[in-house]
C-alpha atoms as a PDB file:
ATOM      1  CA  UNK A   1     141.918-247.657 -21.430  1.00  0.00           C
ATOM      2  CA  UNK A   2     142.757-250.287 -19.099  1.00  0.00           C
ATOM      3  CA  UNK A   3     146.525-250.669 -18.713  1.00  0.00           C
ATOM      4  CA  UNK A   4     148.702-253.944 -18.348  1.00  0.00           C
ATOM      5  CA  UNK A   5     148.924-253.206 -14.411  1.00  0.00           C
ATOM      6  CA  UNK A   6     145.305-253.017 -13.730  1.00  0.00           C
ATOM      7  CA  UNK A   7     144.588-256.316 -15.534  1.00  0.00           C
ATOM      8  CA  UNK A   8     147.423-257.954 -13.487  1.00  0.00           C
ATOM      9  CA  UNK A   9     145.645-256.344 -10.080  1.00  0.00           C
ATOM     10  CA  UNK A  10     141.971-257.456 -11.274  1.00  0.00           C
ATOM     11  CA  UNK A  11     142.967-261.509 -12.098  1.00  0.00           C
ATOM     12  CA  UNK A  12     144.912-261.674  -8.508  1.00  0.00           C
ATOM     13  CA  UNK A  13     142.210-259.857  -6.467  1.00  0.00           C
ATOM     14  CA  UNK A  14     139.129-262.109  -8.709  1.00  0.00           C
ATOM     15  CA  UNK A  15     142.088-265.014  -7.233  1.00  0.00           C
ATOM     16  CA  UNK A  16     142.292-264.194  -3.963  1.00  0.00           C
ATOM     17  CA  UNK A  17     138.775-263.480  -3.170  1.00  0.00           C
ATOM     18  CA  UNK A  18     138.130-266.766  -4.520  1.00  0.00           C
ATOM     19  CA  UNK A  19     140.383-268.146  -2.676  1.00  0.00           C
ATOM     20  CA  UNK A  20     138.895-266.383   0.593  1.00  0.00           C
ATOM     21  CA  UNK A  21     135.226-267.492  -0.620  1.00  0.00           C
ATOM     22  CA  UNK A  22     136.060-270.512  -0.613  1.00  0.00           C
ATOM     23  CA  UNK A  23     138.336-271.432   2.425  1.00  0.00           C
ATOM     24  CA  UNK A  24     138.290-268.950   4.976  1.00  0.00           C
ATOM     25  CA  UNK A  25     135.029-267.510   4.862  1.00  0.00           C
ATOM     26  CA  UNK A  26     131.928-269.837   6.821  1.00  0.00           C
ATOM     27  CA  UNK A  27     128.965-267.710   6.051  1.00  0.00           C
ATOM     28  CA  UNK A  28     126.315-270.025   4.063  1.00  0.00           C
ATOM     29  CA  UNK A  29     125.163-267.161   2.545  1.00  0.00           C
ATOM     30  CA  UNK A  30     128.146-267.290   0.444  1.00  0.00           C
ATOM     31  CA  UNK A  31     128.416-270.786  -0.499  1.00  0.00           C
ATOM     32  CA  UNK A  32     127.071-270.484  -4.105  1.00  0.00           C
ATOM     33  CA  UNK A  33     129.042-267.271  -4.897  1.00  0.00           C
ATOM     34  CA  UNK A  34     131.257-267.255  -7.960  1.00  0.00           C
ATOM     35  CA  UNK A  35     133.716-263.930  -8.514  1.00  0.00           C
ATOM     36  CA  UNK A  36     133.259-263.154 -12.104  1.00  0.00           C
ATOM     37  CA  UNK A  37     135.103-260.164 -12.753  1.00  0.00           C
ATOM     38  CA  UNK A  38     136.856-257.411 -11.107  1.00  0.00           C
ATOM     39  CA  UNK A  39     137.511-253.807 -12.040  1.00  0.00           C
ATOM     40  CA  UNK A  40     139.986-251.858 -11.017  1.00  0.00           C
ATOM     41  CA  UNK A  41     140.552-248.064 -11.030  1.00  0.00           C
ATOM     42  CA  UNK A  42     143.512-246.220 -12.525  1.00  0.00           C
ATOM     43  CA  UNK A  43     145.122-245.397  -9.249  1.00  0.00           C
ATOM     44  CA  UNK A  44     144.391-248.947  -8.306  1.00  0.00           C
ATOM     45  CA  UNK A  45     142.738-247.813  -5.066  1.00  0.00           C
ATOM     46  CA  UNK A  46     139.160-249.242  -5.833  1.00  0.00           C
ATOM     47  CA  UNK A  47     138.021-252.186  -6.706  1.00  0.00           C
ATOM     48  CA  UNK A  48     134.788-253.309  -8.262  1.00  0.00           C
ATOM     49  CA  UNK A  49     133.767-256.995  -7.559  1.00  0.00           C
ATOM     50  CA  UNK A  50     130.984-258.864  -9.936  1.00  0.00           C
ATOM     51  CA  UNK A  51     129.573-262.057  -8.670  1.00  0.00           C
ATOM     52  CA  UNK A  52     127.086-264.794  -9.753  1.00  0.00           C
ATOM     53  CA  UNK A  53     125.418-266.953  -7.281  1.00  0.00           C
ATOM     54  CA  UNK A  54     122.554-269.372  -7.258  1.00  0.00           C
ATOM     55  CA  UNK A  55     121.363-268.713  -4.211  1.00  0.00           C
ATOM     56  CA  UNK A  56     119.075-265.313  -3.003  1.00  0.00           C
ATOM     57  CA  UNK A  57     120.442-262.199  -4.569  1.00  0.00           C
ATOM     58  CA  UNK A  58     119.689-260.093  -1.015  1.00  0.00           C
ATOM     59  CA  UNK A  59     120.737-262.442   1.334  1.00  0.00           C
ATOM     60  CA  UNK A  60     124.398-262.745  -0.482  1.00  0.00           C
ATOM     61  CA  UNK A  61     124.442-258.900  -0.447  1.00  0.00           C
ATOM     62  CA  UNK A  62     123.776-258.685   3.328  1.00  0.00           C
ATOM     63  CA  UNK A  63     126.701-261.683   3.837  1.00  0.00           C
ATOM     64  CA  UNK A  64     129.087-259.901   1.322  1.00  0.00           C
ATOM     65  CA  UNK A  65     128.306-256.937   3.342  1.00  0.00           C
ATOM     66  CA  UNK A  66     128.658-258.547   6.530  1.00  0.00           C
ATOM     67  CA  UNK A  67     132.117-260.171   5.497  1.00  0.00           C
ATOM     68  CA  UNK A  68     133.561-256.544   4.016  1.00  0.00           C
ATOM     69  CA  UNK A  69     135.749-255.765   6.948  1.00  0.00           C
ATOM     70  CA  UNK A  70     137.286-259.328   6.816  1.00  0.00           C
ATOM     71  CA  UNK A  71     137.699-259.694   3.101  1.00  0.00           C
ATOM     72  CA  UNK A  72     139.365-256.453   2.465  1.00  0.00           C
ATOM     73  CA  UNK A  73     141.659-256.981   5.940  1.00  0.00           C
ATOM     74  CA  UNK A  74     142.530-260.684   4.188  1.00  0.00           C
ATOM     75  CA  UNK A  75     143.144-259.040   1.164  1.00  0.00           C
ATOM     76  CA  UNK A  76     145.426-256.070   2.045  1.00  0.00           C
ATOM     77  CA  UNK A  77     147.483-258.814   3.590  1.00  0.00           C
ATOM     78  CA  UNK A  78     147.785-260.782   1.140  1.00  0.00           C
ATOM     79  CA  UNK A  79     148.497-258.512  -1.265  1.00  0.00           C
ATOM     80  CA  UNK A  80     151.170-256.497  -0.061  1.00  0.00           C
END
């Protein structure tokens, strides 16, 4: 069962990201990405991220995986 608090943590990390997607982050790869849902674990210590895009589905894999370190840095700061 998903509790109160995790819903709360999933809509303002699906926000955030967004946000990051979408102003702070300049890799093209990226540009057609849309954050569609996020699940988040019971101790709230993992996140799971689902995206749409229009563009290739390996290329925005390699730039989501190229832009990890940066998004989760952004992320724990604005979070806390």
């Amino acid at each position: 069962m998903v509790t109160r608090r995790q819903k709360q943590v999933s809509s303002l990390i699906q926000e955030e990201l967004g946000d990051l997607l979408e102003k702070r982050v300049s890799d093209p790869r990226l540009d057609l990405v849309t954050i569609t849902a996020v699940e988040v674990s019971p101790d709230l210590r993992q996140a799971r991220v689902y995206v749409s895009t229009m563009g290739n589905q390996q290329e925005v894999m390699e730039g989501f995986n190229r832009a990890a370190g940066f998004l989760r840095r952004e992320l724990a700061s604005r979070l806390h």
